[in-house]
Protein backbone atom coordinates (compact mmCIF):
# COMPACT_ATOMS: atom_id res chain seq x y z
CA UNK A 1 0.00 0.00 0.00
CA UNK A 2 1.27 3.54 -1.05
CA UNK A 3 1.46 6.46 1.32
CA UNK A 4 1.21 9.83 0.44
CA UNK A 5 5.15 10.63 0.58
CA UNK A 6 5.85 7.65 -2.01
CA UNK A 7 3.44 9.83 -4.53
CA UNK A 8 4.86 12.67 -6.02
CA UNK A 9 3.49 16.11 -6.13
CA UNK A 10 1.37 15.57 -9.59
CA UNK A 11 0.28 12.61 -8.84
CA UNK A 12 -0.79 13.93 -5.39
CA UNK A 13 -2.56 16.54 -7.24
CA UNK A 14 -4.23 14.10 -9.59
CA UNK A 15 -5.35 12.34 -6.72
CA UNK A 16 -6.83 14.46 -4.74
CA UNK A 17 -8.95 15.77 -8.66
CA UNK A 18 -10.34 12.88 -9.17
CA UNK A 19 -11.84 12.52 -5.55
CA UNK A 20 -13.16 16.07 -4.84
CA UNK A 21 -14.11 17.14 -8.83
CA UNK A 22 -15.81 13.78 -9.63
CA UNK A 23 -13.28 13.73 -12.52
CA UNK A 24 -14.20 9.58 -13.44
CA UNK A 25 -12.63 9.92 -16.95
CA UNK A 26 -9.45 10.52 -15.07
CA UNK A 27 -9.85 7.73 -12.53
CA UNK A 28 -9.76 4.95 -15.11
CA UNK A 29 -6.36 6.01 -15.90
CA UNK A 30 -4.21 6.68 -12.45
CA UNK A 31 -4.76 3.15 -11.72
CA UNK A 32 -1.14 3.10 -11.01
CA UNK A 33 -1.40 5.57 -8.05
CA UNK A 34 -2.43 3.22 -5.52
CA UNK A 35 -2.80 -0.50 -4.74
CA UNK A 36 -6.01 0.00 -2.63
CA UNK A 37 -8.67 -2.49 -3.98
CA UNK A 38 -11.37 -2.58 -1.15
CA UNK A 39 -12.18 -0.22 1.88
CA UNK A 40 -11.57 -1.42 5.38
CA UNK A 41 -15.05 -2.88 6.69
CA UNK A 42 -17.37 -0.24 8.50
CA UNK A 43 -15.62 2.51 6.38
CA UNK A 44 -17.41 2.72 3.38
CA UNK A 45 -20.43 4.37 4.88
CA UNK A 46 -18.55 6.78 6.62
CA UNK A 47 -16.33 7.55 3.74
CA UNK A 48 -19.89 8.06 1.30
CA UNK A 49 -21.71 10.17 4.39
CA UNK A 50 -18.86 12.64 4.84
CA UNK A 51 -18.26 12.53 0.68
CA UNK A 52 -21.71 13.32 -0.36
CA UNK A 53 -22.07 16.13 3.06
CA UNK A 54 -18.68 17.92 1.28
CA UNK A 55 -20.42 18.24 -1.81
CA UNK A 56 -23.87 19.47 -0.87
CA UNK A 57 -25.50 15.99 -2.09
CA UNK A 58 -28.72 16.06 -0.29
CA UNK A 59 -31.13 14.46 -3.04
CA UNK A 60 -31.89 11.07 -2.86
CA UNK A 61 -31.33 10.05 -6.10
CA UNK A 62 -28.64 12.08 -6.89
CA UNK A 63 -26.72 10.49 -3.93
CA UNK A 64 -27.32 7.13 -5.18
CA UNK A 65 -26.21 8.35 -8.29
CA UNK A 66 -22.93 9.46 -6.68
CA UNK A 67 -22.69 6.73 -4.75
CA UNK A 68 -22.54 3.69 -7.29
CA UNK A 69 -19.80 6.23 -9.26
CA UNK A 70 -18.08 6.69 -6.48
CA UNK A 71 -17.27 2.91 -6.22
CA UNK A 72 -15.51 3.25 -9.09
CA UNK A 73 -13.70 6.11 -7.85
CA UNK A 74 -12.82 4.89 -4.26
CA UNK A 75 -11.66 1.00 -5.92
CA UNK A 76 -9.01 3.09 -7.81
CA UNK A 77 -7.76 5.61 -5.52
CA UNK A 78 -9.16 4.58 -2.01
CA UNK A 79 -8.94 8.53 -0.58
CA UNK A 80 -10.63 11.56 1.61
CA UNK A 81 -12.49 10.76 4.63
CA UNK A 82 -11.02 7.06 4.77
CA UNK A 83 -7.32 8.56 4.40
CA UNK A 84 -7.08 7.84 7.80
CA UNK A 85 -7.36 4.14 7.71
CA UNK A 86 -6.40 3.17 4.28
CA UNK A 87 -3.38 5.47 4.13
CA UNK A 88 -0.49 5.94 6.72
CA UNK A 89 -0.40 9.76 6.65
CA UNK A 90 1.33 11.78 9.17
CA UNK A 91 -0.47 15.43 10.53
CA UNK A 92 1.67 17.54 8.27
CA UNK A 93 0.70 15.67 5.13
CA UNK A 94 -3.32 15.75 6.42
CA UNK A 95 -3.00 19.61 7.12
CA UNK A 96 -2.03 20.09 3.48
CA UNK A 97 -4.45 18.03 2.39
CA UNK A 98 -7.63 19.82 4.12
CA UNK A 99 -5.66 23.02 2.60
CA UNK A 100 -5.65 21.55 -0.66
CA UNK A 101 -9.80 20.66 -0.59
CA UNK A 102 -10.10 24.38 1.03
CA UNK A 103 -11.35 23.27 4.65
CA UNK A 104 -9.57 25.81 6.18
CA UNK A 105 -10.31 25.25 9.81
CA UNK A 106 -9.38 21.74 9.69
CA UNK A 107 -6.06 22.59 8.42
CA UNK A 108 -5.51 25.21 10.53
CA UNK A 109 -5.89 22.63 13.67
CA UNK A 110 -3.88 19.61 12.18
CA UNK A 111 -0.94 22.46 11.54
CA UNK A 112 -1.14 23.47 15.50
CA UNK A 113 -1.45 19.59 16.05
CA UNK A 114 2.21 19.22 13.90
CA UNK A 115 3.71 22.21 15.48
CA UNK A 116 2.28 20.64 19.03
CA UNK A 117 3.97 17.63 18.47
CA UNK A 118 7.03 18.33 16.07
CA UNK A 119 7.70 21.91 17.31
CA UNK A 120 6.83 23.19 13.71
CA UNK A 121 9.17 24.85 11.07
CA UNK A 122 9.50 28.13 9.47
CA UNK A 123 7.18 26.84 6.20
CA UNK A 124 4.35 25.37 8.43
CA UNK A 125 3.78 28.58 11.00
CA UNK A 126 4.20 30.93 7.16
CA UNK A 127 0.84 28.26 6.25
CA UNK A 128 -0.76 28.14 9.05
CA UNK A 129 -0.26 32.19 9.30
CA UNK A 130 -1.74 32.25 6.09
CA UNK A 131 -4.84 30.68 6.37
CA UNK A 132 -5.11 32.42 9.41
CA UNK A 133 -4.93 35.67 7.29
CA UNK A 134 -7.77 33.91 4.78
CA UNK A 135 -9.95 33.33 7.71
CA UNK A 136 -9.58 37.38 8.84
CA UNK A 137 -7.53 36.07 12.59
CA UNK A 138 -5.06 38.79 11.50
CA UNK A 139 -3.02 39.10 14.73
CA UNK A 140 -3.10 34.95 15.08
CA UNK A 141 -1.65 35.22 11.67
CA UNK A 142 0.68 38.17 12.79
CA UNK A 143 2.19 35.70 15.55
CA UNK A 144 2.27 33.04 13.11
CA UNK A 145 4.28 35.13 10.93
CA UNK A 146 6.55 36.79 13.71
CA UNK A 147 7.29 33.14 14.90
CA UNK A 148 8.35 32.28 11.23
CA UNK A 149 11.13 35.10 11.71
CA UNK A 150 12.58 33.61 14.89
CA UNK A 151 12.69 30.42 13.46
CA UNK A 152 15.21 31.86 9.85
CA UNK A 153 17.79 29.45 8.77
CA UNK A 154 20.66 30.81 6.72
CA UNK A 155 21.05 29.76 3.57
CA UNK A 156 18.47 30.46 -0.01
CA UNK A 157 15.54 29.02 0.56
CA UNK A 158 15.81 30.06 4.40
CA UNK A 159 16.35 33.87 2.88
CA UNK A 160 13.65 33.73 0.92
CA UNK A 161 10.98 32.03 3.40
CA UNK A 162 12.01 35.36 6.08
CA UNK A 163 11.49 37.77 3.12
CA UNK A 164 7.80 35.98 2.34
CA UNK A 165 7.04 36.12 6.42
CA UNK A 166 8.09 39.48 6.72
CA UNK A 167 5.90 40.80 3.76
CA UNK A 168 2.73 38.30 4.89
CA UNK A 169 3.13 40.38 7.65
CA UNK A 170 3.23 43.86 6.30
CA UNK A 171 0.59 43.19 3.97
CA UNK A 172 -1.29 42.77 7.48
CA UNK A 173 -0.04 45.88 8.70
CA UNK A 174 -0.84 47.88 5.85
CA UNK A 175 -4.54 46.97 6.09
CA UNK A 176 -4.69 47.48 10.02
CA UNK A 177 -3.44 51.43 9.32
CA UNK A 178 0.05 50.54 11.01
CA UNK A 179 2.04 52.22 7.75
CA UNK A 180 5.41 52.56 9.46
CA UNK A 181 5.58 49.20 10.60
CA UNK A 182 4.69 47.64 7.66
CA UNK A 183 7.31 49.76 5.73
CA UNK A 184 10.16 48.36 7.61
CA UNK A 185 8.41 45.01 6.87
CA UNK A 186 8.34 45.72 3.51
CA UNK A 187 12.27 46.90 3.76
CA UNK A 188 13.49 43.69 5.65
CA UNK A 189 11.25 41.41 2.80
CA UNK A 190 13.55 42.75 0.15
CA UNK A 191 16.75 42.18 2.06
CA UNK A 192 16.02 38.89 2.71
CA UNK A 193 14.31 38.29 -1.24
CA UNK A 194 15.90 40.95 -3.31
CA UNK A 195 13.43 39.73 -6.50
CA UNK A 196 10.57 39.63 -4.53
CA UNK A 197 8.27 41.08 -7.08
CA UNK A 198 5.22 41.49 -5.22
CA UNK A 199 6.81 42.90 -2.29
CA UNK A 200 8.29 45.64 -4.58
CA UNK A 201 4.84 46.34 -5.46
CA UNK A 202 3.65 46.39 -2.42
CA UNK A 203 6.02 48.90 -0.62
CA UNK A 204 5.22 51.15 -3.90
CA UNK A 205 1.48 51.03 -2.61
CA UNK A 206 2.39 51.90 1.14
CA UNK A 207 4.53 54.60 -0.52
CA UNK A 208 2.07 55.76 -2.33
CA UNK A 209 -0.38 55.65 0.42
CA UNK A 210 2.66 57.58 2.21
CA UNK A 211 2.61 60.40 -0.03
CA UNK A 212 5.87 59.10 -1.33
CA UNK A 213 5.23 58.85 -5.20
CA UNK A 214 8.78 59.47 -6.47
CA UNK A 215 9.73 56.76 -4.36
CA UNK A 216 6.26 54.55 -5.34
CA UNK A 217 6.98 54.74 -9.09
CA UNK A 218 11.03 53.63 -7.99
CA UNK A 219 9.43 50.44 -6.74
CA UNK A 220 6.85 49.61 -9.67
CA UNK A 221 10.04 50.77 -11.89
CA UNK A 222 12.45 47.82 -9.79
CA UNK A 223 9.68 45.14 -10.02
CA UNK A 224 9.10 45.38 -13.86
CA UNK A 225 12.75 45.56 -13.99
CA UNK A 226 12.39 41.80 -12.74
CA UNK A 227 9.45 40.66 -14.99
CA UNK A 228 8.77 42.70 -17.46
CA UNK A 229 5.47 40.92 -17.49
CA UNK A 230 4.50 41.98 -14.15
CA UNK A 231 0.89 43.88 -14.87
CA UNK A 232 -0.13 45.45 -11.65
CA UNK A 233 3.08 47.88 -11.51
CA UNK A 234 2.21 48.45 -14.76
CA UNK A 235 -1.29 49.49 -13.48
CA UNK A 236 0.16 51.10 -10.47
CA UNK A 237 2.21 53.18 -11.57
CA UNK A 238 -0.04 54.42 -13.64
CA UNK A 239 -2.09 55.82 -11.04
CA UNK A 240 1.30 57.18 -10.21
CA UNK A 241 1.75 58.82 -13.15
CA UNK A 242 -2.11 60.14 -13.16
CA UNK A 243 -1.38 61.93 -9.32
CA UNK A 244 1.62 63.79 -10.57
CA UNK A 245 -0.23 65.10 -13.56
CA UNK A 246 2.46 62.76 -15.95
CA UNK A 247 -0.51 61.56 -18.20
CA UNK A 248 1.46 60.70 -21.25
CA UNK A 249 3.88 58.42 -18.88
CA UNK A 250 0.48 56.98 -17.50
CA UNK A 251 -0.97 56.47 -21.27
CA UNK A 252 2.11 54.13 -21.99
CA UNK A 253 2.13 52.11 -18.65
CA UNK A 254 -1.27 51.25 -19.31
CA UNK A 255 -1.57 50.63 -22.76
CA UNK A 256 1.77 47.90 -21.82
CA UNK A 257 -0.98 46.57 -19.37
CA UNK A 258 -4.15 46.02 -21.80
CA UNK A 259 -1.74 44.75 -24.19
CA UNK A 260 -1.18 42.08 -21.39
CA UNK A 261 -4.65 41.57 -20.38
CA UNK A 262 -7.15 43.54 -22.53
CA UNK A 263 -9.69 42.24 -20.12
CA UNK A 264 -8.30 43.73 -17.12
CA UNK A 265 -11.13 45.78 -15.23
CA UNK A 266 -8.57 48.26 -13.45
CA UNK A 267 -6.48 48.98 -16.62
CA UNK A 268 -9.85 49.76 -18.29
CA UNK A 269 -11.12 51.95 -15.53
CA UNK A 270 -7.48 53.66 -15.61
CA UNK A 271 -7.80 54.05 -19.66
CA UNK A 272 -11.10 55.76 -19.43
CA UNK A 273 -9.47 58.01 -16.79
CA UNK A 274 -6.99 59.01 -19.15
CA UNK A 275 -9.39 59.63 -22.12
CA UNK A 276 -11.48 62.01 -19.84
CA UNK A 277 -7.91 63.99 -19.36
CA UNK A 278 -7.74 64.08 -23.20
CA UNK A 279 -11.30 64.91 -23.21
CA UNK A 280 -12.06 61.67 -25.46
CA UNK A 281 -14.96 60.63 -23.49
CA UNK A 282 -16.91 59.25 -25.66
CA UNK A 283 -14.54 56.72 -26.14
CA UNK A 284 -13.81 56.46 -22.35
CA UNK A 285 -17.79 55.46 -21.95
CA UNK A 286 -16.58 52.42 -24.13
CA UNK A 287 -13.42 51.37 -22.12
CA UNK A 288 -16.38 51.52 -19.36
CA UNK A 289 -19.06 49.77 -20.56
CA UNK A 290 -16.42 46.99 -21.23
CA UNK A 291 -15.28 47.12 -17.96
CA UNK A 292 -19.06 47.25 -16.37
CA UNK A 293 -19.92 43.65 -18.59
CA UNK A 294 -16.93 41.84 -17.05
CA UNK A 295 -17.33 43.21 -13.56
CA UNK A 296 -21.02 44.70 -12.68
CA UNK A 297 -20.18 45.94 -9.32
CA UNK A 298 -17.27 47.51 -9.82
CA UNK A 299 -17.64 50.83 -7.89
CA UNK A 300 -15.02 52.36 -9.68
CA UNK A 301 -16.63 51.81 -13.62
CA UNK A 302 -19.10 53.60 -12.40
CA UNK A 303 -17.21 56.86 -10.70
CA UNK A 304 -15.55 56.96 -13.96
CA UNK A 305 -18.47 57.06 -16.38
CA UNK A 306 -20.29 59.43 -14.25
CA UNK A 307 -17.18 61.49 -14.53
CA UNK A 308 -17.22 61.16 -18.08
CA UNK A 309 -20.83 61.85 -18.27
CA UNK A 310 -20.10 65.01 -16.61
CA UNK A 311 -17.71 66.16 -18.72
CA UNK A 312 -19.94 65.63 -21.62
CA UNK A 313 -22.59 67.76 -19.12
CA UNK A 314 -24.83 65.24 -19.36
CA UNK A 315 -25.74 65.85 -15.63
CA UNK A 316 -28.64 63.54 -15.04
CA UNK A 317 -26.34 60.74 -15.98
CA UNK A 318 -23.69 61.72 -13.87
CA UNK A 319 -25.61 61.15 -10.65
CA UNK A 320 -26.98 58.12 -11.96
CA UNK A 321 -23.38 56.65 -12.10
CA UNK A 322 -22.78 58.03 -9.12
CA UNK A 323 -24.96 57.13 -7.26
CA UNK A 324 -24.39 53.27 -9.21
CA UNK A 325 -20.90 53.82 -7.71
CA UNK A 326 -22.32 54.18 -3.66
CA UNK A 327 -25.06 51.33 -4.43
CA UNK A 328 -21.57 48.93 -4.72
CA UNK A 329 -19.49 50.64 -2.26
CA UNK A 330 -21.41 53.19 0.24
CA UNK A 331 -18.39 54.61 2.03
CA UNK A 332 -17.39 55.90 -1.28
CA UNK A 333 -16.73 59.73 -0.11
CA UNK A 334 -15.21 60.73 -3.79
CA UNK A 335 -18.61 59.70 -5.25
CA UNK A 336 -20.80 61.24 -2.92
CA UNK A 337 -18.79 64.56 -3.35
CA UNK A 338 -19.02 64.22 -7.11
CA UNK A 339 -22.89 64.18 -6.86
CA UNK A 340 -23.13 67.03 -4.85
CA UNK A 341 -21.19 68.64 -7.67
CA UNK A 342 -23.91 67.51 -10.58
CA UNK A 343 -26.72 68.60 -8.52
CA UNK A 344 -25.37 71.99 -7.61
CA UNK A 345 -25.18 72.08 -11.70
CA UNK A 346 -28.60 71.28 -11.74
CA UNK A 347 -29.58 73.97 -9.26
CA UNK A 348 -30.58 70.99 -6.85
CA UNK A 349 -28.89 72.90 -3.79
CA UNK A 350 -31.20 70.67 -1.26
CA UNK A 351 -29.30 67.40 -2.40
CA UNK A 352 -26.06 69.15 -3.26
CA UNK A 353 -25.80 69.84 0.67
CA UNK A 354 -26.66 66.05 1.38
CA UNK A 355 -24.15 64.90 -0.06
CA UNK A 356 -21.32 67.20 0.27
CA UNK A 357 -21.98 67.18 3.73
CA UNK A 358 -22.06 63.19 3.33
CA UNK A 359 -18.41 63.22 1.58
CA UNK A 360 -17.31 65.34 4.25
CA UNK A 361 -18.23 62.93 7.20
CA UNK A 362 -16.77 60.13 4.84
CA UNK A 363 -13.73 61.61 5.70
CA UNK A 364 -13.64 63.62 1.61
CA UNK A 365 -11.36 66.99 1.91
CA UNK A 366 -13.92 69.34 1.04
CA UNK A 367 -12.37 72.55 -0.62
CA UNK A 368 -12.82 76.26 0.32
CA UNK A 369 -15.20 76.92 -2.20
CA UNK A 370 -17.61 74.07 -1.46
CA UNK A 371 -17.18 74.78 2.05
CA UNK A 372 -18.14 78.51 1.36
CA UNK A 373 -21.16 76.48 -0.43
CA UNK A 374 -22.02 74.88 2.41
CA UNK A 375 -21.90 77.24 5.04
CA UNK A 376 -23.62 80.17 2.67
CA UNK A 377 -26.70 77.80 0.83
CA UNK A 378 -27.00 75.25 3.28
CA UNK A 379 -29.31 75.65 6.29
């Protein structure tokens, strides 16, 4: 009988296919992945209970359907649920498993059981931090990631697994508002992984966050350097390139990044942006409407086409984009604000107030001229 550690990584993967996607084609022709003819006696029902419960089987026929396939199936490869009695399988190789069929929780308590019992290395606190991360325990997957760093060995791949723990981390601390402190993450990730494309990225987004946009556009520059493939600092730095007024320089970044993806929803959104600047907007509406078939609640499709609508002073249509735009994303200040500037077109001062005043508790800089507005129209 084969264990999982006499089966390489394809055929692991294989394996694992043809139990959890029905794949039956598939089965016929791994025979050679396992010499498991029959299941241990009382383990079949088990096995077909837990099975058909994974996959949301709950009509009658359709389970007996399953089953009688699944015969097939479990003669061939004899895995899942009876893993534990047909296979010898140790708690690291079970933790990836339930990580591999996306049962999360599972995994996340066979990884404490292997770092319980075998003290755990750097690779299985980075996994278990990361699922962690998946399942939104940020500061269990901060100490996950922190222990990760005590545990560096010298040496290439012990380099690169500190630069991935440090930026897991970071990425963490950028979303919890803690800027500085994921900067020096950021910092110590490249040290330790000098390529480290995303992490290059990444510290060009805190920077940019930071107000440091020479230094932003420096990083997207260094991880296209890498891979000149590499799409979002394409896309990045053309935002960049769009905040310091540079619209030509963000015109070429993202034209590189529809040539990559012409399907790409933010390089779309950023192309229309540019074609308002040029005052093309008729052309931006079709970047848009693109953009709005592959992704319908994008928030930002519709901010830009009301902007473009607005340009073209179609007013009306403005705020109905707008308001499209705070129907997918409500805290969207920008939006709000840019209503409150159709309606005041539109000599709609009542809900030009609402909503300025509505950007501005959104946390949207209003200007000295709207606030004159709003202290001198609205009661």
């Amino acid at each position: 009988m084969k264990n999982l550690k006499q089966l390489s990584d394809q055929d692991f993967q294989t394996l694992m296919k043809v139990v959890v996607d029905y794949d039956y084609d598939l089965a016929l022709e791994i025979e050679h992945l396992t010499s498991v003819q029959q299941v241990p006696e009382g383990k079949w029902e088990d096995f077909v209970d837990f099975y058909n419960k994974y996959h949301g089987i709950n009509d009658p026929d359709k389970k007996k359907k399953k089953v009688s396939k699944l015969g097939i199936v479990f003669r061939i490869v004899g895995v899942l649920l009876g893993i534990r009695w047909l296979l010898t399988i140790d708690s690291y190789d079970l933790a990836k498993f339930y990580k591999w069929i996306g049962n999360d929780q599972a995994a996340i308590s066979t990884y404490t059981k292997e770092i319980k019992d075998n003290n755990g290395s750097i690779e299985v606190y980075l996994t278990r931090g990361s699922l962690k991360q998946k399942t939104g325990d940020l500061e269990g997957a901060i100490e996950d990631y922190s222990q990760g760093i005590m545990l560096y060995t010298s040496g290439e791949i012990g380099n690169k697994n500190k630069g991935i723990a440090y930026f897991n981390r970071a990425n963490i601390l950028m979303k919890k508002g803690d800027l500085n402190s994921a900067l020096e993450d950021y910092n110590s990730a490249i040290q330790y992984y000098p390529n480290f494309i995303d992490a290059f990225n990444n510290r060009g987004l805190l920077k940019g966050k930071l107000g440091d946009l020479k230094g932003a556009i420096e990083d997207y520059s260094k991880s296209i350097l890498i891979d000149k493939e590499y799409i979002n600092s394409y896309i990045n730095r053309t935002t960049i390139n769009l905040r310091l007024g540079n619209i030509s320089g963000a015109k070429n970044d993202n034209d590189i990044a529809l040539e990559l993806d012409p399907n790409n929803v933010f390089a779309l959104n950023q192309s229309a942006s540019i074609k308002n600047e040029y005052r093309d907007m008729n052309k931006a509406i079709i970047d848009l409407n693109k953009a709005i078939k592959l992704d319908p609640k994008n928030a930002v499709s519709f901010l830009t086409l009301g902007e473009s609508y607005y340009l073209l002073e179609n007013y009306e249509k403005a705020v109905e984009n707008y308001s499209k735009a705070i129907e997918f994303n409500p805290e969207f200040s920008f939006a709000y604000y840019n209503i409150g500037l159709a309606k005041s077109v539109l000599n709609d001062i009542e809900g030009a107030c609402l909503n300025f005043k509505k950007a501005s508790n959104l946390g949207y800089k209003i200007g000295s001229e709207i606030n004159k507005f709003i202290n001198e129209d609205c009661k």
